[in-house]
Protein backbone atom coordinates (compact mmCIF):
# COMPACT_ATOMS: atom_id res chain seq x y z
CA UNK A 1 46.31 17.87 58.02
CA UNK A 2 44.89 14.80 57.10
CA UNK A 3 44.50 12.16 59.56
CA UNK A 4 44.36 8.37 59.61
CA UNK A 5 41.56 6.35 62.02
CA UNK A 6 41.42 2.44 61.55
CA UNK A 7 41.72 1.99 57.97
CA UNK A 8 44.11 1.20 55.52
CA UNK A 9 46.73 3.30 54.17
CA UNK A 10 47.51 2.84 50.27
CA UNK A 11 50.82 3.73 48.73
CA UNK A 12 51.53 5.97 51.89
CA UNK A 13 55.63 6.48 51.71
CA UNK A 14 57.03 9.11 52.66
CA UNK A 15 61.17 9.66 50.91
CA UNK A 16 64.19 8.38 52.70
CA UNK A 17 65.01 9.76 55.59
CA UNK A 18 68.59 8.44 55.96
CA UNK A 19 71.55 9.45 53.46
CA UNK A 20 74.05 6.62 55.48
CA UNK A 21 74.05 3.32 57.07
CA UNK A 22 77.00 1.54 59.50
CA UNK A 23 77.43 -0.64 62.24
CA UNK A 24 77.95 -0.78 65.78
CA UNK A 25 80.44 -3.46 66.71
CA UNK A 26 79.65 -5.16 64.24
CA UNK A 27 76.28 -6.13 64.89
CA UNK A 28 74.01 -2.83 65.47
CA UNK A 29 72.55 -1.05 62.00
CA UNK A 30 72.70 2.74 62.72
CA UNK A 31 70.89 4.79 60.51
CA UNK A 32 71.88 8.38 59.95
CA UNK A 33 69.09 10.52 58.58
CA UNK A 34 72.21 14.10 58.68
CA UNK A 35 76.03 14.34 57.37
CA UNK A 36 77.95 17.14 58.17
CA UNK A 37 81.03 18.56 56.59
CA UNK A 38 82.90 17.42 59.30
CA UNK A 39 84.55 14.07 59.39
CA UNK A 40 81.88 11.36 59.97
CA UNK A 41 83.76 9.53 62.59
CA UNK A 42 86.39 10.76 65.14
CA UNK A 43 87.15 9.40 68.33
CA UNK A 44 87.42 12.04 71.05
CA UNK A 45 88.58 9.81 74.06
CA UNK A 46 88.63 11.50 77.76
CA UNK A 47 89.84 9.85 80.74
CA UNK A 48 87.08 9.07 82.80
CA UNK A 49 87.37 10.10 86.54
CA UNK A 50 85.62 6.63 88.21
CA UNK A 51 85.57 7.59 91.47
CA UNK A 52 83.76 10.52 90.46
CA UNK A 53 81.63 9.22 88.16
CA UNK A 54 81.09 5.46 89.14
CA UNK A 55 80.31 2.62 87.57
CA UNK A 56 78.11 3.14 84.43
CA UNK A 57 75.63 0.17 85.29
CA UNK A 58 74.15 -1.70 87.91
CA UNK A 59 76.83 -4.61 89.16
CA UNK A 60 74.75 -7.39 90.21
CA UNK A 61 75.83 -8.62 94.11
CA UNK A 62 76.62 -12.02 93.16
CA UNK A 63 78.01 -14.57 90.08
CA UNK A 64 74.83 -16.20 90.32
CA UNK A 65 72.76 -12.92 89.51
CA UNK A 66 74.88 -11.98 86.96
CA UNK A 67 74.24 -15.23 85.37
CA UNK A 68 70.55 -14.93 85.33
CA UNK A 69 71.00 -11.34 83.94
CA UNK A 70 72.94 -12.71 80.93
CA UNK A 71 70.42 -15.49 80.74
CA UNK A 72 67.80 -13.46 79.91
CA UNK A 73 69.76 -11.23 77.41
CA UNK A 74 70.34 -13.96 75.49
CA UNK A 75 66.63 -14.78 75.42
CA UNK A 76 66.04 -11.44 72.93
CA UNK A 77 69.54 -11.13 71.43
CA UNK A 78 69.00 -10.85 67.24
CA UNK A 79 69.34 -14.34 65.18
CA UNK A 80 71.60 -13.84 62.11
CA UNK A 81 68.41 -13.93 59.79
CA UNK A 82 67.47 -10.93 61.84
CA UNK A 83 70.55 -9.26 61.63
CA UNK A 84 70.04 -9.57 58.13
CA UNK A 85 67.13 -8.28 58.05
CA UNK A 86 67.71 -4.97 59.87
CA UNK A 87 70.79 -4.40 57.22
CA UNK A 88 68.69 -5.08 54.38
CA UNK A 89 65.99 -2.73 56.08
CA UNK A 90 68.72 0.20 56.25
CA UNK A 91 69.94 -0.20 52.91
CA UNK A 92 66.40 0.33 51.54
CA UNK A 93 65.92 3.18 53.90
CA UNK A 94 68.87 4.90 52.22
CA UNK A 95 67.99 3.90 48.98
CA UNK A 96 64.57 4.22 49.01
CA UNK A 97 63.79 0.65 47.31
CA UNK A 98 62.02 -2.09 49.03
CA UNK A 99 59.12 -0.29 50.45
CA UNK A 100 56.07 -2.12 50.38
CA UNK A 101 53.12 -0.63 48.75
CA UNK A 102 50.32 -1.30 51.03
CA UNK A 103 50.43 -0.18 55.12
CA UNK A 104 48.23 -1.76 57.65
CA UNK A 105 47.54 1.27 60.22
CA UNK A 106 45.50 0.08 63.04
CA UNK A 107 44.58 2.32 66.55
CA UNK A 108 42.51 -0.75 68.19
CA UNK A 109 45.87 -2.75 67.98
CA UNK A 110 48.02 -0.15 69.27
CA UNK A 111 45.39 0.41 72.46
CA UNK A 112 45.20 -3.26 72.95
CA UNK A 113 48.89 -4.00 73.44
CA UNK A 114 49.35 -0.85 75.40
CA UNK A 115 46.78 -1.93 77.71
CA UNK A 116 48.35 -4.95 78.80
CA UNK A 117 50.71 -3.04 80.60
CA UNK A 118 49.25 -1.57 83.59
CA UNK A 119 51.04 1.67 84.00
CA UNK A 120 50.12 2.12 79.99
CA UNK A 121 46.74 1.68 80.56
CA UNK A 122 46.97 3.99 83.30
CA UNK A 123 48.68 6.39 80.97
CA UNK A 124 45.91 5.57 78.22
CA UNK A 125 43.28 6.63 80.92
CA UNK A 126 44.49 9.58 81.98
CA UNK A 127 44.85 10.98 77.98
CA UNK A 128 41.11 9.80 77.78
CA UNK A 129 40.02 11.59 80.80
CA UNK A 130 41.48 15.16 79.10
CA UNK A 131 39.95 14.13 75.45
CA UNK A 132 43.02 13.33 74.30
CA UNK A 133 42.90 11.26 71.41
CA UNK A 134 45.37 9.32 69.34
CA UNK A 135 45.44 9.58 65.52
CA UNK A 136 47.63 8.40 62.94
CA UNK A 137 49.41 11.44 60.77
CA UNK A 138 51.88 11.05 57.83
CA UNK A 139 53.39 14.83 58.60
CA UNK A 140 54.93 13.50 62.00
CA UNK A 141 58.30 11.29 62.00
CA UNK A 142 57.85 8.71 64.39
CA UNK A 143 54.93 10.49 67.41
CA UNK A 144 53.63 13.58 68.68
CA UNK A 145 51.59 15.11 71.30
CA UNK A 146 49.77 17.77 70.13
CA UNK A 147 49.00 20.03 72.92
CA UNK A 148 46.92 22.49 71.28
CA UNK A 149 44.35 20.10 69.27
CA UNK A 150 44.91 17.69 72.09
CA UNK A 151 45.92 14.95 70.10
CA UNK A 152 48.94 12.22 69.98
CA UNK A 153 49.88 12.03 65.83
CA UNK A 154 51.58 8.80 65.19
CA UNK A 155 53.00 7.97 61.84
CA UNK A 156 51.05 5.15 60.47
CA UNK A 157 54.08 4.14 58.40
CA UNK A 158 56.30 2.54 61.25
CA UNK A 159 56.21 -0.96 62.06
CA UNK A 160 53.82 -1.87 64.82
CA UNK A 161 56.37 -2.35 67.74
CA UNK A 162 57.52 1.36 66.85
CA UNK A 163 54.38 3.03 66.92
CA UNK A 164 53.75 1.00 70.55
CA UNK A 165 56.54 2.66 71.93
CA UNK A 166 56.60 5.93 70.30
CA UNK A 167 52.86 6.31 71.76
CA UNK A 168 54.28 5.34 75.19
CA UNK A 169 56.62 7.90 75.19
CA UNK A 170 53.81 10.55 74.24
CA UNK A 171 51.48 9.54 76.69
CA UNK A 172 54.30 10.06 78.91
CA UNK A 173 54.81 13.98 77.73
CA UNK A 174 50.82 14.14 78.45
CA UNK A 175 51.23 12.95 81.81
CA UNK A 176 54.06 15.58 82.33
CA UNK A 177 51.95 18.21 80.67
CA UNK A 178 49.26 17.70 83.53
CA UNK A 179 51.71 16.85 86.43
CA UNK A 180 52.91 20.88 85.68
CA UNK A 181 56.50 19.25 84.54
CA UNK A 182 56.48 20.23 80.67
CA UNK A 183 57.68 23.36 81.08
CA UNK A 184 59.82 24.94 79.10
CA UNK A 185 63.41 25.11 80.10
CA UNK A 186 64.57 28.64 78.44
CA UNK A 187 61.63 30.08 80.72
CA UNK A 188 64.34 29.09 83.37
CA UNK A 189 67.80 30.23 84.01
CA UNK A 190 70.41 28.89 81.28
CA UNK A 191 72.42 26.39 84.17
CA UNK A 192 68.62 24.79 85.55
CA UNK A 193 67.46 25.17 81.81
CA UNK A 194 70.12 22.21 81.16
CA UNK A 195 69.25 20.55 84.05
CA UNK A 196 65.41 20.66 83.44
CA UNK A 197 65.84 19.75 79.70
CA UNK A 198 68.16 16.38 80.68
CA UNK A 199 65.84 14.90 83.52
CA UNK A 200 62.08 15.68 81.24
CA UNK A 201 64.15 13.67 78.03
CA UNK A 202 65.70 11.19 80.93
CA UNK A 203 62.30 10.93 81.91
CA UNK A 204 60.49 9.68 79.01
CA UNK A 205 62.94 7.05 77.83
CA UNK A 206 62.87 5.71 81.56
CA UNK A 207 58.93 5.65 81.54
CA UNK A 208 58.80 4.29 77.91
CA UNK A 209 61.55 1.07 79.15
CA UNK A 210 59.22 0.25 82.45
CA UNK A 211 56.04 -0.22 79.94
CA UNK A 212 57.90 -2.33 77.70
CA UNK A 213 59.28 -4.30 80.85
CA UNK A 214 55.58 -5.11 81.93
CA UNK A 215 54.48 -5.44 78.04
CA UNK A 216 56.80 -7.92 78.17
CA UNK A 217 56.08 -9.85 81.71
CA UNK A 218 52.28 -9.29 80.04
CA UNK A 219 53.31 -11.81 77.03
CA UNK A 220 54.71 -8.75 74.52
CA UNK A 221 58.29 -10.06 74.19
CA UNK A 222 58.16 -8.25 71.00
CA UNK A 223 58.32 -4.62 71.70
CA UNK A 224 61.11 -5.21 74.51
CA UNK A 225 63.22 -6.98 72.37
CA UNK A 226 63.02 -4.18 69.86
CA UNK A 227 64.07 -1.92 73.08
CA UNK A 228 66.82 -4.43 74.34
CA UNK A 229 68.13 -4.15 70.46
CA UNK A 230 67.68 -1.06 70.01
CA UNK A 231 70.13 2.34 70.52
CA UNK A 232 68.51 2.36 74.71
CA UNK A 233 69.79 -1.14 75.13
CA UNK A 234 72.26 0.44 78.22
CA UNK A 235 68.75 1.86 79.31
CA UNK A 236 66.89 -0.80 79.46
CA UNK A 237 69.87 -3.18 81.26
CA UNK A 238 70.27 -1.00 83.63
CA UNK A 239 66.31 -1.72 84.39
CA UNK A 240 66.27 -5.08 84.10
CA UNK A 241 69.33 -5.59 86.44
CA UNK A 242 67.18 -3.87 89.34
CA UNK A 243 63.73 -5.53 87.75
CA UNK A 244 65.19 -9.35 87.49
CA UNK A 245 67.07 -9.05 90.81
CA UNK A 246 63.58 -8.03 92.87
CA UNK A 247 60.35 -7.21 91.22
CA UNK A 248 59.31 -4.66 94.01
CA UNK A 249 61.48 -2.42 92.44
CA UNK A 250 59.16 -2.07 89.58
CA UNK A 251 56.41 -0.44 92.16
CA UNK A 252 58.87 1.21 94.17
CA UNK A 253 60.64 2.89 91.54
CA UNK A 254 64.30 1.82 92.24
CA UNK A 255 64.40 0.35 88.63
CA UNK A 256 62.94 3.09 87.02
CA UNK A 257 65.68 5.18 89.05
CA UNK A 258 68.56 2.99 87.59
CA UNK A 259 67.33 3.46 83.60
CA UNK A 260 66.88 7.48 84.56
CA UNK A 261 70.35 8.01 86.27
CA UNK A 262 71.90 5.45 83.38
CA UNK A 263 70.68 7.82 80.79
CA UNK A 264 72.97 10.67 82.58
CA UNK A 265 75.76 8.68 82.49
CA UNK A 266 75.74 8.17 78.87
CA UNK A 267 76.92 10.82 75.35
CA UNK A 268 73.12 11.51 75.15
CA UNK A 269 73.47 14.49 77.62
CA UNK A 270 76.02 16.29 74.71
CA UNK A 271 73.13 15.64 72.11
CA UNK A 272 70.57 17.15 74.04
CA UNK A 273 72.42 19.90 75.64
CA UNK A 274 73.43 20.98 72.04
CA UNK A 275 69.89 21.03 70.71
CA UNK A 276 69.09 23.54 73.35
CA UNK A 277 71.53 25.58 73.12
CA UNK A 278 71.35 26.04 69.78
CA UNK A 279 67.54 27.42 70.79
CA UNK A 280 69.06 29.53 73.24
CA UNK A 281 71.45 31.37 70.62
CA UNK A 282 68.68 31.58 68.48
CA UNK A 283 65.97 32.83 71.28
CA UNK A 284 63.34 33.27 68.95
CA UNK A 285 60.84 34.42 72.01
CA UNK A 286 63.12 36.44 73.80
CA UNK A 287 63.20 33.93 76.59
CA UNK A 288 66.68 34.47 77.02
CA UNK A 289 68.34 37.53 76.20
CA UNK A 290 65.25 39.72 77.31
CA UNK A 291 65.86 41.38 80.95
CA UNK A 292 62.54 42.12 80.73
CA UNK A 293 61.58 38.66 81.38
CA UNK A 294 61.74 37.01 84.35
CA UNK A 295 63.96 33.60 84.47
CA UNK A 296 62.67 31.11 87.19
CA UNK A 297 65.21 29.00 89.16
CA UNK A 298 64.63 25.32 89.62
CA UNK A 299 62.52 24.00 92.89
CA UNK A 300 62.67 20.51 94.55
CA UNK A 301 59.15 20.87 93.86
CA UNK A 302 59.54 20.86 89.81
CA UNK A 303 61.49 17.83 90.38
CA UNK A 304 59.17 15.81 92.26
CA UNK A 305 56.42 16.24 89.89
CA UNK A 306 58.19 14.80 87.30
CA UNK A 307 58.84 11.88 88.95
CA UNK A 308 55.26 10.85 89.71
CA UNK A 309 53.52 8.02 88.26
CA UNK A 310 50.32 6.45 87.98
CA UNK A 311 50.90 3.07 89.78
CA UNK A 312 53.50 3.09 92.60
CA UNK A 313 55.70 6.07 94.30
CA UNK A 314 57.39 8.25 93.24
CA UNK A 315 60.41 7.39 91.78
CA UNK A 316 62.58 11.07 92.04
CA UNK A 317 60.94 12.91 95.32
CA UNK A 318 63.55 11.54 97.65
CA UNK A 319 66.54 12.06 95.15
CA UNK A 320 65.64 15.86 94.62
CA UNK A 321 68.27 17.18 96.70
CA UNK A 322 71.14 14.63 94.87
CA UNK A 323 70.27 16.05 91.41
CA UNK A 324 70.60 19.58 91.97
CA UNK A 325 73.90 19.07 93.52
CA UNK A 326 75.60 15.93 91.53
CA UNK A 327 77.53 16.92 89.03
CA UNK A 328 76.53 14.04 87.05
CA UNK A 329 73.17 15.03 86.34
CA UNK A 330 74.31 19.14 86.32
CA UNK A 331 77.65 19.67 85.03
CA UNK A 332 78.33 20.36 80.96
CA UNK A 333 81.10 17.63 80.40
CA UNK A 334 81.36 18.81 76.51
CA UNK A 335 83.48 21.68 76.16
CA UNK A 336 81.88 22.98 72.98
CA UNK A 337 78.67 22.86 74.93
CA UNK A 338 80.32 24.30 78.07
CA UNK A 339 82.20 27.44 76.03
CA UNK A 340 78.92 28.31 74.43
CA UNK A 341 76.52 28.24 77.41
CA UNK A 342 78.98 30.28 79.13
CA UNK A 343 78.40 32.67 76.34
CA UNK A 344 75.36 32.78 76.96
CA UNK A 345 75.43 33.13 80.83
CA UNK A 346 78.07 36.23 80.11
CA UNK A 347 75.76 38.16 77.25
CA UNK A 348 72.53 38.00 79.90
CA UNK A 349 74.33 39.15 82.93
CA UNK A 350 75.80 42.18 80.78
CA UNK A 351 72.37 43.01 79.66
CA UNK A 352 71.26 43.10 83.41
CA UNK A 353 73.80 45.04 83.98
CA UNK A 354 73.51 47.54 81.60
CA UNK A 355 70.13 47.26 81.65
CA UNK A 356 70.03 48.20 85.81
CA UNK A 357 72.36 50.74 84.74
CA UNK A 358 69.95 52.92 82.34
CA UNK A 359 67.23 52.61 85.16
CA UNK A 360 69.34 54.05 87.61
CA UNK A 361 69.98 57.00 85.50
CA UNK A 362 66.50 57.33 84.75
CA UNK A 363 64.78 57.19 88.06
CA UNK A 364 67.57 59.97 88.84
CA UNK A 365 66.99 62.25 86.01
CA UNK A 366 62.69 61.36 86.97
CA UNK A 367 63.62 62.51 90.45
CA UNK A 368 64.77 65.63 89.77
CA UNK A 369 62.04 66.67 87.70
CA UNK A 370 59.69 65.54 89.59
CA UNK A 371 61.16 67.81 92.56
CA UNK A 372 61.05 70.62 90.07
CA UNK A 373 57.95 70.68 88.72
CA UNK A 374 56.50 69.90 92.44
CA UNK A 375 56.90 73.69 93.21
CA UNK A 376 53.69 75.83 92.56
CA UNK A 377 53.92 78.90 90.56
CA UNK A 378 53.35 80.80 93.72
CA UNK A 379 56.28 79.89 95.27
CA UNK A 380 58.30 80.87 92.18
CA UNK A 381 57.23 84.40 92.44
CA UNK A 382 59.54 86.77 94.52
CA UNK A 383 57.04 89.36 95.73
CA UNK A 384 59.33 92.80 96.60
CA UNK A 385 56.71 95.15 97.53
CA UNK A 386 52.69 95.07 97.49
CA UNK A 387 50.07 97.25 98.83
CA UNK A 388 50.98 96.61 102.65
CA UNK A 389 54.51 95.97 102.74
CA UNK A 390 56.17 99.28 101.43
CA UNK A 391 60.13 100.44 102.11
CA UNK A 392 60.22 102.85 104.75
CA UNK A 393 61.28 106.14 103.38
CA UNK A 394 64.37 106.83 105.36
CA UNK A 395 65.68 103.86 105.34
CA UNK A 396 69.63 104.29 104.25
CA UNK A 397 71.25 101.95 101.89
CA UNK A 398 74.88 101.08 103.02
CA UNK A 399 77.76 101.23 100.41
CA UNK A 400 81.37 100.44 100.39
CA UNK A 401 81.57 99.40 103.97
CA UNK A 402 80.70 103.48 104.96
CA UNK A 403 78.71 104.10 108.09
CA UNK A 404 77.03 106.97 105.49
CA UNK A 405 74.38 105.79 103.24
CA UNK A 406 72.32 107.01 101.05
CA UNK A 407 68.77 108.00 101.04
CA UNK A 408 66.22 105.30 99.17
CA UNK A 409 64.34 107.38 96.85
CA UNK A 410 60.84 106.18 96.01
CA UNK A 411 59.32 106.84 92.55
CA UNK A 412 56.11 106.90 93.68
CA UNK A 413 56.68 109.84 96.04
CA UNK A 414 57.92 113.35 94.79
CA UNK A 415 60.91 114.25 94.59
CA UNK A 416 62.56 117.85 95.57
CA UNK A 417 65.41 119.01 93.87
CA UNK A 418 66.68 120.10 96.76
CA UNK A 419 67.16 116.71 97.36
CA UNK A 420 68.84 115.65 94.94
């Protein structure tokens, strides 16, 4: 692979990712990079239980907080020319025309807005400290952390905002990777292996919207108003209702708690869930279907380690116990999702079973032969007469029940005929 340091990149274009382009009320461009050969759109509405599930944001305690909340959405809400903008930039994504012919890839302007945020920097450190090294790569989509050349790949095609906060979100997965919290989750029994999977994406998204926040209270309004307009909009609301109400909640992690429990609460738990168990089915590495291999069960512990951060407490060591029982953050609300997994849960116990079963019979059949063979030949031999243990000759034989017997004749004595 080729990589990219400081310089620029000429004609570097890689084809259109996106085959469709619509609208979210209106206002939000979605690009969709897959179609299926299902119906694009469908509407599958379920009552919501509220009293289970609660509200889906943050309420602010009074008018006059909600206010200032609304006050500052406004502040990074899209102008029309904007809007524009983004539509015209999806079109030519689908179409493939527009593209400009010269990209401006730079790493030292990528460091220096991350470092303005002090739980970046601290992220930024920490990859330095492990020679981890950032690079740009046209093979990669958007970022990636390369664990095994110990690298973070970033696409030097995406705008500069994008390549900001895809690089937050890998430094992130580094800090994970060293905290002992990037494991994988089909090393782990298929219930926690949802579980585990939902809180490490949760987690990234919730650490990439608290770096934007403090980009942005460092002067960056840029890269959080391409979060707060982006498809993690509910995200990063639910922060900044907790963030603009008291900033202590930045250090304590309260508001980081809000965005991670807000991305639970949302259709991105189906997404992910599906993704995984479409690597379960699969099971390439026999992580799943082999009873040979061991399946770990999710600890407190796991938990807490992916909740630490650089710069302030820990944000999900006191909440441990609440995720492993809530059913928000557990249970499979999509029942395609649900019917498969179960599939899944039903195939691996019968291969326990039948694999306990075959063991059984074979430490029986072992058993036996082992108690066979333990005899020596010795002890196999019936000895009837030697040298010094020789039949008496007189000795009578009993037959039929008859107090008479008969005399034991000897072969290696003579015999009369008189006796016979």
């Amino acid at each position: 692979m080729s990589n990219y340091n400081d310089q620029n990149i000429h004609s570097f274009q890689s084809s259109p990712a996106a085959r469709v382009s619509f609208t979210l009320n209106g206002k939000q461009p979605v690009q969709c990079s897959f179609i299926e050969d299902a119906q694009l759109f469908y509407a599958d509405h379920e009552d919501a239980d509220e009293d289970r599930y609660g509200e889906p944001f943050p309420v602010a305690d009074s008018i006059e907080q909600a206010s200032g909340i609304e006050k500052l959405q406004a502040d990074y809400e899209l102008t029309t020319s904007e809007y524009i903008a983004l539509f015209q930039e999806a079109r030519n994504s689908v179409t493939g025309q527009g593209a400009s012919d010269t990209q401006v890839a730079d790493l030292n302007t990528i460091t220096d807005i991350i470092a303005k945020s002090n739980t970046a920097k601290a992220y930024l450190d920490h990859a330095e400290k492990f020679g981890v090294e950032l690079t740009f790569d046209g093979s990669v989509k958007t970022a990636l952390y390369d664990r095994d050349e110990a690298l973070i790949r970033i696409n030097p095609t995406l705008a500069t905002e994008h390549q900001v906060l895809t690089t937050l979100q890998e430094l992130r997965r580094h800090w994970q990777h060293r905290q002992g919290a990037l494991l994988n989750p089909l090393s782990f029994q298929p219930e926690n292996a949802i579980l585990i999977n939902r809180m490490q994406h949760a987690d990234l998204i919730s650490s990439t919207v608290r770096c934007a926040w403090e980009l942005k209270l460092a002067g960056e309004t840029q890269i959080w108003k391409t979060v707060f307009n982006s498809s993690y909009a509910d995200i990063a609301r639910s922060y900044v209702s907790e963030a603009h109400k008291d900033f202590r909640t930045i250090a304590s992690g309260f508001a980081t708690t809000a965005a991670f429990e807000a991305w639970f609460l949302s259709e991105r738990c189906r997404h992910v869930d599906r993704e995984l168990i479409r690597q379960m089915l699969v099971d390439h590495a026999g992580y799943v279907f082999n009873v040979e291999a061991d399946q770990s069960s999710l600890q407190p512990t796991l938990i807490s380690a992916l909740g630490e951060v650089p710069l302030g407490k820990n944000y999900l060591a006191k909440y441990a116990s609440t995720i492993l029982s809530d059913p928000i953050f557990s249970e499979v609300r999509d029942r395609s999702n649900a019917n498969f997994l179960w599939f899944i849960k039903f195939e691996r116990n019968f291969r326990e079973t039948e694999h306990d079963l075959q063991n059984d019979v074979t430490s029986a059949a072992s058993a036996h032969s082992t108690s066979s063979q333990g005899h020596s030949d010795a002890e196999k031999i019936v000895v009837l007469y030697d040298t010094e243990n020789q039949p008496d000759q007189q000795r009578n034989v009993a037959c039929g029940g008859s107090s008479k017997g008969a005399n034991i004749v000897h072969f290696s004595t003579s015999v009369n005929n008189a006796d016979l």
